[in-house]
C-alpha atoms as a PDB file:
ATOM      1  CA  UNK A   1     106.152  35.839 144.296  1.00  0.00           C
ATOM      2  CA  UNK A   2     108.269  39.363 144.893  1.00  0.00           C
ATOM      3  CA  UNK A   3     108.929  41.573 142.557  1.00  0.00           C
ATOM      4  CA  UNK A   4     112.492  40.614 142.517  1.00  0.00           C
ATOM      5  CA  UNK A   5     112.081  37.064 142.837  1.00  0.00           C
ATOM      6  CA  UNK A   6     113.337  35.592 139.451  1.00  0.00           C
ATOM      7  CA  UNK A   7     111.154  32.719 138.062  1.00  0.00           C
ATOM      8  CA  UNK A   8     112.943  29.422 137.806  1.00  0.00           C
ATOM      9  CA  UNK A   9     113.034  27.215 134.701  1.00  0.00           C
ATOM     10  CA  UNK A  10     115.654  24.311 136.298  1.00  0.00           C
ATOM     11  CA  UNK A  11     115.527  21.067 134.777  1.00  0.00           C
ATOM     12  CA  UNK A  12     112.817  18.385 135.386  1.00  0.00           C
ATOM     13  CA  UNK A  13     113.334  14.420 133.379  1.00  0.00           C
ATOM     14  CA  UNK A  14     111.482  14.887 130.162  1.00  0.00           C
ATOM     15  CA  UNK A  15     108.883  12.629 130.593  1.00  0.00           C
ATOM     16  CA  UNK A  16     107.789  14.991 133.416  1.00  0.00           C
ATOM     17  CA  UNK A  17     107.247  17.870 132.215  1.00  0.00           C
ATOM     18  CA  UNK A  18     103.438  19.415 132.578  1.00  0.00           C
ATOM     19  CA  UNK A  19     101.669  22.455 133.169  1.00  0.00           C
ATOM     20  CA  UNK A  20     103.296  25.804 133.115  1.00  0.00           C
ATOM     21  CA  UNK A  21     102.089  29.224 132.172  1.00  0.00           C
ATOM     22  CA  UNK A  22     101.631  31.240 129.310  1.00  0.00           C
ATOM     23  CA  UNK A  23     100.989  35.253 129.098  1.00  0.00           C
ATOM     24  CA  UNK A  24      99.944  36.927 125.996  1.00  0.00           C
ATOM     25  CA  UNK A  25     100.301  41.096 126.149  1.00  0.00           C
ATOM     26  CA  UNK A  26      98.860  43.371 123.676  1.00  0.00           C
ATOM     27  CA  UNK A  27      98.260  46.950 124.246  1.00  0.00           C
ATOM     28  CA  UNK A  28      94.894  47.742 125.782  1.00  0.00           C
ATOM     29  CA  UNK A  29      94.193  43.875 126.460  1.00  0.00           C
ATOM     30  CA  UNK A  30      90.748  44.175 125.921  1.00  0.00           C
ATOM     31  CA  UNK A  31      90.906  43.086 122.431  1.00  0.00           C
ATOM     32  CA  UNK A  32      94.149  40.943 120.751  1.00  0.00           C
ATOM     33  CA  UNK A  33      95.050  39.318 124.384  1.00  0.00           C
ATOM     34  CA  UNK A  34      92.013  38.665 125.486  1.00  0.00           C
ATOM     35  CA  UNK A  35      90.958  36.790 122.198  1.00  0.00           C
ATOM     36  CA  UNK A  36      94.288  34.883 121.919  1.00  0.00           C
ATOM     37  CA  UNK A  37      94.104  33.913 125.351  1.00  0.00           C
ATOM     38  CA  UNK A  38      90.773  32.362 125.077  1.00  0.00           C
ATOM     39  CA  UNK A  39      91.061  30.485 122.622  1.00  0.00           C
ATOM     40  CA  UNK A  40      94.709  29.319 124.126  1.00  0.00           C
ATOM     41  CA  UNK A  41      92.554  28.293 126.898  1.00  0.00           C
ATOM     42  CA  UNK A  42      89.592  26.751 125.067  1.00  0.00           C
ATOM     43  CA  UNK A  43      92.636  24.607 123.002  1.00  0.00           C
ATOM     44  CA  UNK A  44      94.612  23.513 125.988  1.00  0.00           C
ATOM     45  CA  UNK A  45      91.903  22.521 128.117  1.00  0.00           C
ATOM     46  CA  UNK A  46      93.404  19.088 130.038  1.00  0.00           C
ATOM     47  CA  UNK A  47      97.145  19.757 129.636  1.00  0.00           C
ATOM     48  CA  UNK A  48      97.587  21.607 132.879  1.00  0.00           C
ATOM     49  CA  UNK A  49      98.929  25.051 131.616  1.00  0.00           C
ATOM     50  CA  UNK A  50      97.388  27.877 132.101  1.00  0.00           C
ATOM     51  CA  UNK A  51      96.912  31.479 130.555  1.00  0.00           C
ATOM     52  CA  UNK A  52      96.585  34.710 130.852  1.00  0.00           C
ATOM     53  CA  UNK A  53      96.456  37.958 129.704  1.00  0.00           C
ATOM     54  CA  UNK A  54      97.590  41.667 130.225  1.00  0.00           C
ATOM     55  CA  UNK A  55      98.051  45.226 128.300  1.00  0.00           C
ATOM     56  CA  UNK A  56     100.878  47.050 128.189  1.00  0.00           C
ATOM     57  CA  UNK A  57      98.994  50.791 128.263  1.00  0.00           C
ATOM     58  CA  UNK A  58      95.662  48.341 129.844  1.00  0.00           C
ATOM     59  CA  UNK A  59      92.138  50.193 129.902  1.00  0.00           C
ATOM     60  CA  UNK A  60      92.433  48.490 133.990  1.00  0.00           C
ATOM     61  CA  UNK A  61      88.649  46.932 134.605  1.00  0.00           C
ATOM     62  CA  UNK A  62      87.189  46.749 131.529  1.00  0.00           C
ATOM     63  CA  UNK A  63      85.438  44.260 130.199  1.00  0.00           C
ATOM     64  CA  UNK A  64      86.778  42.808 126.503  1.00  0.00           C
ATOM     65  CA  UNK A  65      85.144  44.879 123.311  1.00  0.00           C
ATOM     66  CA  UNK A  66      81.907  43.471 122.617  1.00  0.00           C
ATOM     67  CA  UNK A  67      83.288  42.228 119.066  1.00  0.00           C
ATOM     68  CA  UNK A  68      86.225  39.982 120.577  1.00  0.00           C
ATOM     69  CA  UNK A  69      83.153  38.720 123.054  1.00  0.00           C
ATOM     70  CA  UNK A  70      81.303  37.762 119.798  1.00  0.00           C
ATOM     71  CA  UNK A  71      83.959  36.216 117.857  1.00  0.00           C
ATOM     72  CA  UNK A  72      84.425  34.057 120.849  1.00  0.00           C
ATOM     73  CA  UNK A  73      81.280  33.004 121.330  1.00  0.00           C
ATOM     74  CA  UNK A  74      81.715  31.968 117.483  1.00  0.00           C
ATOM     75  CA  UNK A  75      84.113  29.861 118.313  1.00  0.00           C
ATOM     76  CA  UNK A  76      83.026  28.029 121.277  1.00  0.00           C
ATOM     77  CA  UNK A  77      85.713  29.928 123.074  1.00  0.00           C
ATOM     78  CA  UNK A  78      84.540  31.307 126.753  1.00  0.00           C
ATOM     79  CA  UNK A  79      84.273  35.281 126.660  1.00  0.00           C
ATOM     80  CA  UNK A  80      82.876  36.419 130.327  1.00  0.00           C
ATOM     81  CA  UNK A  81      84.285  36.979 133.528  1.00  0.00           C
ATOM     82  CA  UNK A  82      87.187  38.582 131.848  1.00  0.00           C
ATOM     83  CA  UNK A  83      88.820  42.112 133.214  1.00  0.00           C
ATOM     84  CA  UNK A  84      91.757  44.116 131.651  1.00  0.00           C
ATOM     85  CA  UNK A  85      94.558  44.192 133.915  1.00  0.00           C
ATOM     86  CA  UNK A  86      98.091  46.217 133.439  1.00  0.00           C
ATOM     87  CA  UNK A  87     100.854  43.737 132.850  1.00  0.00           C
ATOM     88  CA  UNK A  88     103.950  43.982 135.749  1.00  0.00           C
ATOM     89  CA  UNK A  89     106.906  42.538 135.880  1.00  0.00           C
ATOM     90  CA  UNK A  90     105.846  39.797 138.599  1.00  0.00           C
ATOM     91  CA  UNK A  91     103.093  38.486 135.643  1.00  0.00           C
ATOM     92  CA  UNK A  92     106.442  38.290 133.361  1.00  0.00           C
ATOM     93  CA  UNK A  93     108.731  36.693 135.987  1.00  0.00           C
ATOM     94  CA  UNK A  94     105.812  34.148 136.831  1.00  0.00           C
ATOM     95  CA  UNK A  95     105.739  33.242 133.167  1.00  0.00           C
ATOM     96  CA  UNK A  96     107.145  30.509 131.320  1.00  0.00           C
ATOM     97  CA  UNK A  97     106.074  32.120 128.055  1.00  0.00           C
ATOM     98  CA  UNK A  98     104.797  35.626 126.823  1.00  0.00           C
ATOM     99  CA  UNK A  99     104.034  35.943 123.560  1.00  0.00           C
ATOM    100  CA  UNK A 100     102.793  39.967 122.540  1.00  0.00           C
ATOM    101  CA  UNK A 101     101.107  40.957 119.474  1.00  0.00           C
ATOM    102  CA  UNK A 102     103.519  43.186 117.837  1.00  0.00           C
ATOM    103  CA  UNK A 103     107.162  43.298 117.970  1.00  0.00           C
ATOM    104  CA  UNK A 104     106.838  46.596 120.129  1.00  0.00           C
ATOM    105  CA  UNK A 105     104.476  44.918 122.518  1.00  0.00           C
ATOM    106  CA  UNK A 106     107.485  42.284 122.849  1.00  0.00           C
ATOM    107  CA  UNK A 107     110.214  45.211 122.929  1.00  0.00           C
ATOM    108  CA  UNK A 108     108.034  46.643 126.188  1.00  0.00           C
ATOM    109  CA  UNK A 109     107.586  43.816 128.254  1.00  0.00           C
ATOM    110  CA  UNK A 110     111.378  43.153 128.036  1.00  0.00           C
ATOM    111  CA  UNK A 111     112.180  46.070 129.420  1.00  0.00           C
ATOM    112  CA  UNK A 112     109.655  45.852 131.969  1.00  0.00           C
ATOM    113  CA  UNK A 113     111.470  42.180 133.016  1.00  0.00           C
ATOM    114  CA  UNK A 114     114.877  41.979 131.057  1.00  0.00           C
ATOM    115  CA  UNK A 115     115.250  38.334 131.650  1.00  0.00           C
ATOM    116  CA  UNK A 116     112.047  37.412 129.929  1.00  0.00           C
ATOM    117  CA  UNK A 117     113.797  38.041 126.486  1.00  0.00           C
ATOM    118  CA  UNK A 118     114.699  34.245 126.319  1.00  0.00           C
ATOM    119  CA  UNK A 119     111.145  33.470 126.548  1.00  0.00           C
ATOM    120  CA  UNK A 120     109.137  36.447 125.128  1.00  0.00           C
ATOM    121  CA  UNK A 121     107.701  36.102 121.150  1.00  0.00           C
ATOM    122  CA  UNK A 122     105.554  38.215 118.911  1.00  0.00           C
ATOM    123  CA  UNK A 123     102.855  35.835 118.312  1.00  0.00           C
ATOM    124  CA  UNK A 124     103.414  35.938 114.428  1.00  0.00           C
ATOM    125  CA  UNK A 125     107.516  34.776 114.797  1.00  0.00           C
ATOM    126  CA  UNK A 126     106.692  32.347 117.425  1.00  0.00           C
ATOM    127  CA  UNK A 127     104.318  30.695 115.105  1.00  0.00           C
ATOM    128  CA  UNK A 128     107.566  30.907 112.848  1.00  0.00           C
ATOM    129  CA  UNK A 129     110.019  29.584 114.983  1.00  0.00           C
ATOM    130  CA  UNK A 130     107.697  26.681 115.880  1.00  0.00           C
ATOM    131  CA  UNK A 131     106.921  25.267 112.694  1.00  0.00           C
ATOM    132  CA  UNK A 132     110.816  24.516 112.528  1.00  0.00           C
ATOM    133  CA  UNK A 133     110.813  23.122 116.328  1.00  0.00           C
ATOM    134  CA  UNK A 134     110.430  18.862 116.489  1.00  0.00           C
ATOM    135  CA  UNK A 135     110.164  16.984 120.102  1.00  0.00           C
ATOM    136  CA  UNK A 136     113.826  16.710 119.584  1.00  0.00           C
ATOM    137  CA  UNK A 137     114.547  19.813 120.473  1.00  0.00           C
ATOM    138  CA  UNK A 138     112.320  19.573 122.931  1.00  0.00           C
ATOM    139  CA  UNK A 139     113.706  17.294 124.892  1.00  0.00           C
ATOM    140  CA  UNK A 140     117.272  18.951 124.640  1.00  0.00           C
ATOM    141  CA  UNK A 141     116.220  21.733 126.677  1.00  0.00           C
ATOM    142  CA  UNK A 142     116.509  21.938 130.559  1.00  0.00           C
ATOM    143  CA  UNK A 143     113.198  23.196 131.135  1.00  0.00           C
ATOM    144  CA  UNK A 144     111.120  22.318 133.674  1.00  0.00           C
ATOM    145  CA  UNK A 145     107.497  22.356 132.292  1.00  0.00           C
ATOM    146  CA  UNK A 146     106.072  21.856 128.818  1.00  0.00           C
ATOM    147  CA  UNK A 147     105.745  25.454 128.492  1.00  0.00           C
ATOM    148  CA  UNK A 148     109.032  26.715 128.800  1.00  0.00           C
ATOM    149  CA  UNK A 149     110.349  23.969 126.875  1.00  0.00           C
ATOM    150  CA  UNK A 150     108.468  25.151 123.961  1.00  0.00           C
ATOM    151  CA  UNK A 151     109.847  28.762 124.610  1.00  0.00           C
ATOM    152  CA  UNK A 152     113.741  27.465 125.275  1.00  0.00           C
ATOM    153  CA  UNK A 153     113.294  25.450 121.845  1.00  0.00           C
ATOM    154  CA  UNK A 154     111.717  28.790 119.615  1.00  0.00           C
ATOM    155  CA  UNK A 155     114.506  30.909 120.915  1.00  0.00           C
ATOM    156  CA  UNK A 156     117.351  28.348 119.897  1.00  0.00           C
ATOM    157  CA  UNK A 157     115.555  28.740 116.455  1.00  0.00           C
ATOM    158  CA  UNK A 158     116.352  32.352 116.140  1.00  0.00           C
ATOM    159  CA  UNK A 159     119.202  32.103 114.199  1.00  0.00           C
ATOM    160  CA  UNK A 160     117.774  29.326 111.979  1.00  0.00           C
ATOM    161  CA  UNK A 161     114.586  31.627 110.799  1.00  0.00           C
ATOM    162  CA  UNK A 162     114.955  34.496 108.347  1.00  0.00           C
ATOM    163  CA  UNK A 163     112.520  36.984 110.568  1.00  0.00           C
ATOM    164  CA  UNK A 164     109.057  38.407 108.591  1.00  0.00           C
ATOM    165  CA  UNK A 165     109.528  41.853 107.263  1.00  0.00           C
ATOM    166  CA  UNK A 166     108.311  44.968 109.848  1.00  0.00           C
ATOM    167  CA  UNK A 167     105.207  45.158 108.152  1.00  0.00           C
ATOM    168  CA  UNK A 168     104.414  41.396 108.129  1.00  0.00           C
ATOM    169  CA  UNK A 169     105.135  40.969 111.875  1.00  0.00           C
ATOM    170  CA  UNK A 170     102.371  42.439 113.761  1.00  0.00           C
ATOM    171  CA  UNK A 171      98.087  41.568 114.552  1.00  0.00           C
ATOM    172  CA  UNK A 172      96.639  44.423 113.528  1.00  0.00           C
ATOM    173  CA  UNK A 173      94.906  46.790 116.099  1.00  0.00           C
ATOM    174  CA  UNK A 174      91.170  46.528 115.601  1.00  0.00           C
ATOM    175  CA  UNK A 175      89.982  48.516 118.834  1.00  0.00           C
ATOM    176  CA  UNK A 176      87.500  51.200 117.829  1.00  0.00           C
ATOM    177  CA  UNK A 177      87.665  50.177 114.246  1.00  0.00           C
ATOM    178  CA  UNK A 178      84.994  48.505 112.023  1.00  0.00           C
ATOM    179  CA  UNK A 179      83.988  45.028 112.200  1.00  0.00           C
ATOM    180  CA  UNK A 180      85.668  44.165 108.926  1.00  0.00           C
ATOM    181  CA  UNK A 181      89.332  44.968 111.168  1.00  0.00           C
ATOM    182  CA  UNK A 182      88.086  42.837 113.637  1.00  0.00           C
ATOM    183  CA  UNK A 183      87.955  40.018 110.907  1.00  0.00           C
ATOM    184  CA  UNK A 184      91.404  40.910 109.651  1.00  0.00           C
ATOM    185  CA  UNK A 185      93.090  40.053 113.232  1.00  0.00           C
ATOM    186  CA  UNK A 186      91.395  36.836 114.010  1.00  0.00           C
ATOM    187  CA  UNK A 187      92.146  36.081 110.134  1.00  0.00           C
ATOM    188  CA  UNK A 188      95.920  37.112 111.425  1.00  0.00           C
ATOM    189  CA  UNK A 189      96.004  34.989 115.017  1.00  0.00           C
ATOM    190  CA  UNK A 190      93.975  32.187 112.943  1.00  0.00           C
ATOM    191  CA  UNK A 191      96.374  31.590 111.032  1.00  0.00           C
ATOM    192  CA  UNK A 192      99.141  31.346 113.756  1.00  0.00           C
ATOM    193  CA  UNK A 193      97.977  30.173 116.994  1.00  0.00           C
ATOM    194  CA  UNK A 194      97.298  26.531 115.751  1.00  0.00           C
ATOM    195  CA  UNK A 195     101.127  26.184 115.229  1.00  0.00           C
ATOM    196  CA  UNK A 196     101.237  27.142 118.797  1.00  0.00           C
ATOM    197  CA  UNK A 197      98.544  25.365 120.391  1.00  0.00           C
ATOM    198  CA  UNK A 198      99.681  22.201 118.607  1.00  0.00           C
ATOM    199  CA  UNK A 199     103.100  22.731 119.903  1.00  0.00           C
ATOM    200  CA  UNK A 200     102.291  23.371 123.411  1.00  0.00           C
ATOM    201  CA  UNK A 201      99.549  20.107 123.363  1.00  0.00           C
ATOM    202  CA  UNK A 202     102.002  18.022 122.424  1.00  0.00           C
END
C-alpha cells in the first residue's frame, strides 16, 4: 500500500464480515505492545484477524524485555521471533483498529495518520466503550471486516461513556523498572483486554 493510499472500510453484508487487522502502539514497543499483542494473538487464534505491533519513539530491532518474554511464556502466549519496529503511517492506514497504551500514545499516532482517529483507542477506554457495545450495533455499522466493525461501534459510544480520569487512563510504563511494575501493567491490560478479545471473537 502507498503512503497516501487511504485504507478502505466500505460495507460488506454482515454475515460476512471476517478477518481484519488490529495494531497496538506503545512507546518503545518492546514492552506494553508487544505483550498486548501476544496475547491478542494467542486469544484470536482461528478468527482470521491479525495483529501487530509498533512504538511510537521504537528501540528499532530489539528483541521484547526479557520480563514481557516471561510473562508470556506464563501465559501460554508465544514470545520469540518478535522485533521492535517504528510505527508509520502506512501500518495506521493498513489498520482497521489501533489501540495505544496511553492517551498520548493515541494523540501521536493520529497525527501521524489523521484519519485513523475514528478507529484509534487507548486500550483502557476501548475496554470502556466496549462493555456498552451489543451485536446490534454491530451490525449497524458499514464496515467491512469484524475488526473495524468493532472500532466503528466503540467510537459511536463516545458520547455515551463518561471518559476515566487522566490518571486512570493509561498502562503504566514498566521498561527498566522492577519486576513488581511489570506486574502492575499486565494487572492493568488483564483487566481490559478480555473485554476486547471477547468483542472482537464474537
Amino acid at each position: 500500500m502507498a503512503a497516501d493510499e487511504p485504507v478502505s472500510h466500505t460495507a460488506a453484508p454482515a454475515d460476512a464480515r471476517g478477518g481484519g487487522h488490529v495494531l497496538v502502539v506503545c512507546t518503545g514497543n518492546v514492552c506494553r505492545s508487544p505483550y498486548i499483542e501476544r496475547l491478542l494473538e494467542r486469544d484470536l487464534r482461528g478468527t482470521g484477524i491479525s495483529v501487530s505491533s509498533a512504538g511510537t519513539g521504537a528501540l528499532v530491532g530489539s528483541p521484547m524485555d526479557p520480563h514481557i518474554s516471561v510473562r508470556l511464556d506464563s501465559a501460554g502466549a508465544p514470545a520469540d521471533g518478535f522485533t521492535a519496529r517504528q510505527v508509520t503511517r502506512r501500518m495506521m492506514a493498513a489498520s482497521d483498529l489501533v489501540i495505544t497504551a496511553t492517551r498520548e500514545h493515541l494523540q501521536s499516532v493520529v497525527s501521524l495518520h489523521p484519519k485513523a482517529w475514528r478507529y484509534s483507542f487507548a486500550l483502557l477506554d476501548l475496554a470502556d466503550l466496549l462493555g456498552v457495545v451489543d451485536e446490534h450495533d454491530l451490525a449497524a455499522t458499514t464496515a467491512d471486516n469484524r475488526v473495524a466493525a468493532i472500532a466503528a461501534a466503540a467510537f459511536a459510544k463516545r458520547t455515551a461513556v463518561a471518559p476515566r480520569p487522566p490518571d486512570q487512563a493509561n498502562i503504566i510504563d514498566p521498561y527498566r523498572q522492577r519486576g513488581e511494575v511489570f506486574d502492575r501493567m499486565a494487572a492493568e491490560i488483564g483487566g481490559a483486554l478480555p473485554t476486547v478479545t471477547a468483542a472482537l471473537r464474537g
